[in-house]
N, C-alpha and C. Protein backbone atom coordinates (compact mmCIF):
# COMPACT_ATOMS: atom_id res chain seq x y z
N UNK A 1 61.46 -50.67 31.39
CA UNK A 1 62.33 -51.30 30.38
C UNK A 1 61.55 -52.28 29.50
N UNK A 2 62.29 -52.66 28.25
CA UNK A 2 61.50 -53.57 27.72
C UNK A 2 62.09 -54.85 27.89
N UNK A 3 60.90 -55.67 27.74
CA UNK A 3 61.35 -57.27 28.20
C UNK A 3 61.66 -58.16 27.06
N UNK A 4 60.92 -57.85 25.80
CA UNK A 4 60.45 -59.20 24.93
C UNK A 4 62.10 -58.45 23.58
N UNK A 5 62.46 -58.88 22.96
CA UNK A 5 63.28 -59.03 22.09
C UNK A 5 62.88 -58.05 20.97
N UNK A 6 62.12 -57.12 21.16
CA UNK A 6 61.97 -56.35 19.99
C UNK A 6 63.11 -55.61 19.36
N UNK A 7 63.27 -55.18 18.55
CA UNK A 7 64.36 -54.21 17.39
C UNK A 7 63.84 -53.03 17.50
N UNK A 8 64.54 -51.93 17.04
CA UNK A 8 64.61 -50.90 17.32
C UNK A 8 64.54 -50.71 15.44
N UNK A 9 63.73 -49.98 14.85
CA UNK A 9 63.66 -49.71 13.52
C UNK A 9 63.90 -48.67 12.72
N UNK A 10 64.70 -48.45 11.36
CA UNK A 10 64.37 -47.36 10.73
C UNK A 10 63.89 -47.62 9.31
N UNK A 11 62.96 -46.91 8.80
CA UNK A 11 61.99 -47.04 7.38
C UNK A 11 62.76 -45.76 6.98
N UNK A 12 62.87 -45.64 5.81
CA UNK A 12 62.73 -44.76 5.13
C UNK A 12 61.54 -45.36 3.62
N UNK A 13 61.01 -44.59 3.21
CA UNK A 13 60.01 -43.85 2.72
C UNK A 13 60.15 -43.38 1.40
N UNK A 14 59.83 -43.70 -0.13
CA UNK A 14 60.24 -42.54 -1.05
C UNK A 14 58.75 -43.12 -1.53
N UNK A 15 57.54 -41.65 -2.07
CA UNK A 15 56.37 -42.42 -2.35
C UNK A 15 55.70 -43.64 -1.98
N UNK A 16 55.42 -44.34 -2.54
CA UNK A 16 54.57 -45.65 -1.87
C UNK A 16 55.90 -46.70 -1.72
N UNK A 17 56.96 -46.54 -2.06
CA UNK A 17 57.51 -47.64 -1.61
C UNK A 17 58.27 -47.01 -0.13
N UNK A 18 58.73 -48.40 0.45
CA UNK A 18 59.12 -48.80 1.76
C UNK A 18 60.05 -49.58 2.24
N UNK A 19 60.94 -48.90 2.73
CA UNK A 19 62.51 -49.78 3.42
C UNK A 19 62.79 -50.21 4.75
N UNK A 20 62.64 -51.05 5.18
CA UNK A 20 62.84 -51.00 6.99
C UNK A 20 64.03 -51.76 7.19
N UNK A 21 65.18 -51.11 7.98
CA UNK A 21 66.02 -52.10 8.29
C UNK A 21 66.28 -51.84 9.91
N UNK A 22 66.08 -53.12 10.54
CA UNK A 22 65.99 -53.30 12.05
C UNK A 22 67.44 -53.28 12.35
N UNK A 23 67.75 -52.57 13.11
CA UNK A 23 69.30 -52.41 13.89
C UNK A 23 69.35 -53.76 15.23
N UNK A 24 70.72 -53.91 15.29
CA UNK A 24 71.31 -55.06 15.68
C UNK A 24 70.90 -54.71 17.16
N UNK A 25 71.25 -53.57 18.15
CA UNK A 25 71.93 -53.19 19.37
C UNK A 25 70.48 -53.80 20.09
N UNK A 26 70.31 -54.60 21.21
CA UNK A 26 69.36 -54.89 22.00
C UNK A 26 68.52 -54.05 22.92
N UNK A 27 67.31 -53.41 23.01
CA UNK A 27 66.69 -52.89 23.56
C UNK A 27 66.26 -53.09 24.77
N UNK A 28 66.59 -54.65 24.92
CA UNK A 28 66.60 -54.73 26.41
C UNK A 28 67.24 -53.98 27.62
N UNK A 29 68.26 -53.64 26.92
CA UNK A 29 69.32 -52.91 27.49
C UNK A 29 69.22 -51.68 27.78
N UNK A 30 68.21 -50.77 26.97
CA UNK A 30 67.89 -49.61 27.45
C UNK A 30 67.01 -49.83 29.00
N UNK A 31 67.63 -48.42 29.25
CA UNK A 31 66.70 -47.90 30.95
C UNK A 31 65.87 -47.05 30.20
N UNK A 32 64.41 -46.42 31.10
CA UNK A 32 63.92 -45.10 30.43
C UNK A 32 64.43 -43.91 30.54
N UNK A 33 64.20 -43.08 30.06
CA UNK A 33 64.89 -41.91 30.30
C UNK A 33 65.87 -41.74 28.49
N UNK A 34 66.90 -41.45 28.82
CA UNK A 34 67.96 -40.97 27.91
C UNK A 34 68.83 -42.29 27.35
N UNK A 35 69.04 -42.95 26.44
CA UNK A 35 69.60 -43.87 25.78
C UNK A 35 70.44 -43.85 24.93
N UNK A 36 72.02 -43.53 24.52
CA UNK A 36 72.55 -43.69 23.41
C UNK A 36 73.69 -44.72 23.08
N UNK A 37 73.32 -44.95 22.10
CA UNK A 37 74.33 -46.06 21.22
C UNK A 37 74.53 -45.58 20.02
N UNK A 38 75.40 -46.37 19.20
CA UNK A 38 75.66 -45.75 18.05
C UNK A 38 76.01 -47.49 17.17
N UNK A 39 75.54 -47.24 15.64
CA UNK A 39 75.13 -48.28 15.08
C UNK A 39 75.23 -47.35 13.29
N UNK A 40 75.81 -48.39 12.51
CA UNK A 40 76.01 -48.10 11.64
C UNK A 40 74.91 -48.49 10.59
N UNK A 41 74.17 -47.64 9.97
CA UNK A 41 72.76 -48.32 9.02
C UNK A 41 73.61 -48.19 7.51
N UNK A 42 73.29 -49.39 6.90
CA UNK A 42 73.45 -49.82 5.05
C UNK A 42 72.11 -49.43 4.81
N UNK A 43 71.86 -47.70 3.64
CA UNK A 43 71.02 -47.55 3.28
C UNK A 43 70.68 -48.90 2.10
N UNK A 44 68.96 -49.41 1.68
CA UNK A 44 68.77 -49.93 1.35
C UNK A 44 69.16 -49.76 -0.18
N UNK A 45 69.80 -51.13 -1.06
CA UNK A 45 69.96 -50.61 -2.15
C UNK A 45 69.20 -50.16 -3.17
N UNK A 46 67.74 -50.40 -2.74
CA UNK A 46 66.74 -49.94 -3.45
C UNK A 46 66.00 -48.85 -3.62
N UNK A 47 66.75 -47.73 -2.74
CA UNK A 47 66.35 -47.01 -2.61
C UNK A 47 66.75 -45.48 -3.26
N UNK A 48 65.88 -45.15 -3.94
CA UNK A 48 66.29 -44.24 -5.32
C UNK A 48 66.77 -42.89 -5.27
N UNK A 49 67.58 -42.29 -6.16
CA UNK A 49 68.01 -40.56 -6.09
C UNK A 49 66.75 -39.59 -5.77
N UNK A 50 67.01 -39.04 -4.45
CA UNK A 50 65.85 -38.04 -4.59
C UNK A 50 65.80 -38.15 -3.18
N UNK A 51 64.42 -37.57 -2.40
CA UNK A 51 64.57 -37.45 -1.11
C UNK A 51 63.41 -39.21 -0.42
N UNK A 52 64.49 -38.95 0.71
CA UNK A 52 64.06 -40.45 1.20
C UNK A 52 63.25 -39.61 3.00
N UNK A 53 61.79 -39.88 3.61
CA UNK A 53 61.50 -39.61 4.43
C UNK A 53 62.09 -40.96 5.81
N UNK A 54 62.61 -40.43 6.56
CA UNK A 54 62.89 -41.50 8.13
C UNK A 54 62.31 -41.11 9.17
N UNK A 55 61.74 -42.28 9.34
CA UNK A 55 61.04 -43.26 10.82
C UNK A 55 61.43 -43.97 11.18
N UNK A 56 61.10 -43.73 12.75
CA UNK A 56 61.78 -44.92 13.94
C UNK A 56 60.52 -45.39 14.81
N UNK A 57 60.73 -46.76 15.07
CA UNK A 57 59.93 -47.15 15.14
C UNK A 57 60.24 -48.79 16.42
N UNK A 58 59.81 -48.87 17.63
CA UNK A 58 60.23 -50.36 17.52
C UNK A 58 59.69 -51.64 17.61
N UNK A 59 59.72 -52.67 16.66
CA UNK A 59 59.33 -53.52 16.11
C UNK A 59 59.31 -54.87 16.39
N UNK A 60 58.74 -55.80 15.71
CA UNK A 60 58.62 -57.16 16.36
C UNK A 60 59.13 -57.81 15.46
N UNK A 61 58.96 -59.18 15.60
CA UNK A 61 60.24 -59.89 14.34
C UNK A 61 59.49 -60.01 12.82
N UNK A 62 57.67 -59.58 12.47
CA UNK A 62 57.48 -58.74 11.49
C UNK A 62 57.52 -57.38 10.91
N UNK A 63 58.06 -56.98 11.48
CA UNK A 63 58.43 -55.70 11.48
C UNK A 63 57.22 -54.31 11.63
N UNK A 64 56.62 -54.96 12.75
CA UNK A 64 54.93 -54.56 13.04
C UNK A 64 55.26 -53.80 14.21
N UNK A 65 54.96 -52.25 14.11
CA UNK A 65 55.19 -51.68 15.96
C UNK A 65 54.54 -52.29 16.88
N UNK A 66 55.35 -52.53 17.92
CA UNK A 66 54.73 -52.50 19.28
C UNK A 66 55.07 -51.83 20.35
N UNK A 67 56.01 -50.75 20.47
CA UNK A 67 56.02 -49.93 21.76
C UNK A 67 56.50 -48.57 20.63
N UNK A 68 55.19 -47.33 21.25
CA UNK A 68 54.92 -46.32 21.28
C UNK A 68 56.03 -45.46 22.01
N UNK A 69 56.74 -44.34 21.37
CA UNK A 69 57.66 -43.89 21.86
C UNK A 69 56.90 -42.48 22.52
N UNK A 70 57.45 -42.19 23.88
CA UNK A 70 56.38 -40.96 24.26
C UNK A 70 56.94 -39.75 23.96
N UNK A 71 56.70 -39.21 23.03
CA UNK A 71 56.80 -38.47 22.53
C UNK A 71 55.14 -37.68 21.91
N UNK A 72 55.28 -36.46 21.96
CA UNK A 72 54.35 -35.56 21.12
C UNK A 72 54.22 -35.46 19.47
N UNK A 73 53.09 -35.40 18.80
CA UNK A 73 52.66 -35.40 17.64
C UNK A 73 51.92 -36.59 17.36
N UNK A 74 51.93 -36.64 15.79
CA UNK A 74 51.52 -37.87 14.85
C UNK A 74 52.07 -38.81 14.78
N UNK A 75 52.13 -40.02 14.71
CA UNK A 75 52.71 -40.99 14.93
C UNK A 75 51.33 -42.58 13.99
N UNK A 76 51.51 -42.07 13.07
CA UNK A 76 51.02 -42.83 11.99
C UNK A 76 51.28 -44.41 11.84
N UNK A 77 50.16 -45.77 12.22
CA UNK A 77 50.56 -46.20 12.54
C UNK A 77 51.67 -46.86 13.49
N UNK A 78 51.98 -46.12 14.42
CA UNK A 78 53.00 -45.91 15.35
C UNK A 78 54.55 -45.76 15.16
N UNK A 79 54.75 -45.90 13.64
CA UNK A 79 56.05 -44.90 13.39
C UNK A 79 55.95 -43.56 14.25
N UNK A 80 57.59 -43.09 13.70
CA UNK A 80 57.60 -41.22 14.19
C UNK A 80 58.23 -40.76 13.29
N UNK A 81 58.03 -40.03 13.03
CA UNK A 81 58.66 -39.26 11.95
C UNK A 81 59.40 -38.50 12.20
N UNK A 82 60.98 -38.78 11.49
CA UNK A 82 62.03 -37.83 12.39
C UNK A 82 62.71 -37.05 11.82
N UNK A 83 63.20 -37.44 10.13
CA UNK A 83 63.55 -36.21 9.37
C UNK A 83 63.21 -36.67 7.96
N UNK A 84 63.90 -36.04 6.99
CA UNK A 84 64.36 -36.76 5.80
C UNK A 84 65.61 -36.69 5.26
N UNK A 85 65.92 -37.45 3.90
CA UNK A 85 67.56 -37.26 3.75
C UNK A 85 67.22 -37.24 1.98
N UNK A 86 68.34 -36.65 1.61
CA UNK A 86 68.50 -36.89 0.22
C UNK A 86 69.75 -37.98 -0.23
N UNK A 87 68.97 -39.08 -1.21
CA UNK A 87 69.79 -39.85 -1.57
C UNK A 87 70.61 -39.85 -3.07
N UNK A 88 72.20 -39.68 -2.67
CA UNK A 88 72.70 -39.26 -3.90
C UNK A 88 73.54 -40.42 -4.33
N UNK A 89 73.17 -40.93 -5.71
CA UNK A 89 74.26 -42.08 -5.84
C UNK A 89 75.00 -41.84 -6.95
């Protein structure tokens, strides 16, 4: 389990710019294994028509990874890369 107060993160991504908004629900609280909660994300308002890439990630109170999710692949800077979405406003 984790001990220290980290957030649980999602970035989305459009070209060089970058959105991260840290979700509320405490990670302490997870066991390993299988975890679900459910949490409502406010896409960022800055974030433009067209396709937006999402990563999860979890984070410290700079919003800097520190625990590696075990999982297989790339993991760039220790994001993961999990889908993308198109943003229509």
């Amino acid at each position: 389990p984790i001990y220290r107060p980290y957030r649980f993160a999602v970035r989305f991504r459009q070209g060089k710019k970058v959105h991260v908004v840290t979700l509320r629900n405490d990670i302490r609280d997870w066991m390993p294994g299988h975890t679900w909660f459910e949490e409502r994300i406010t896409l960022p308002k800055t974030l433009a028509r067209g396709e937006a890439k999402v990563d999860v990630c979890i984070v410290d109170e700079d919003e800097k990874p520190k625990v590696w999710f075990a999982v297989k692949g790339d993991k760039p800077n220790g994001w993961h890369n999990l889908t993308s979405i198109d943003v229509i406003r």
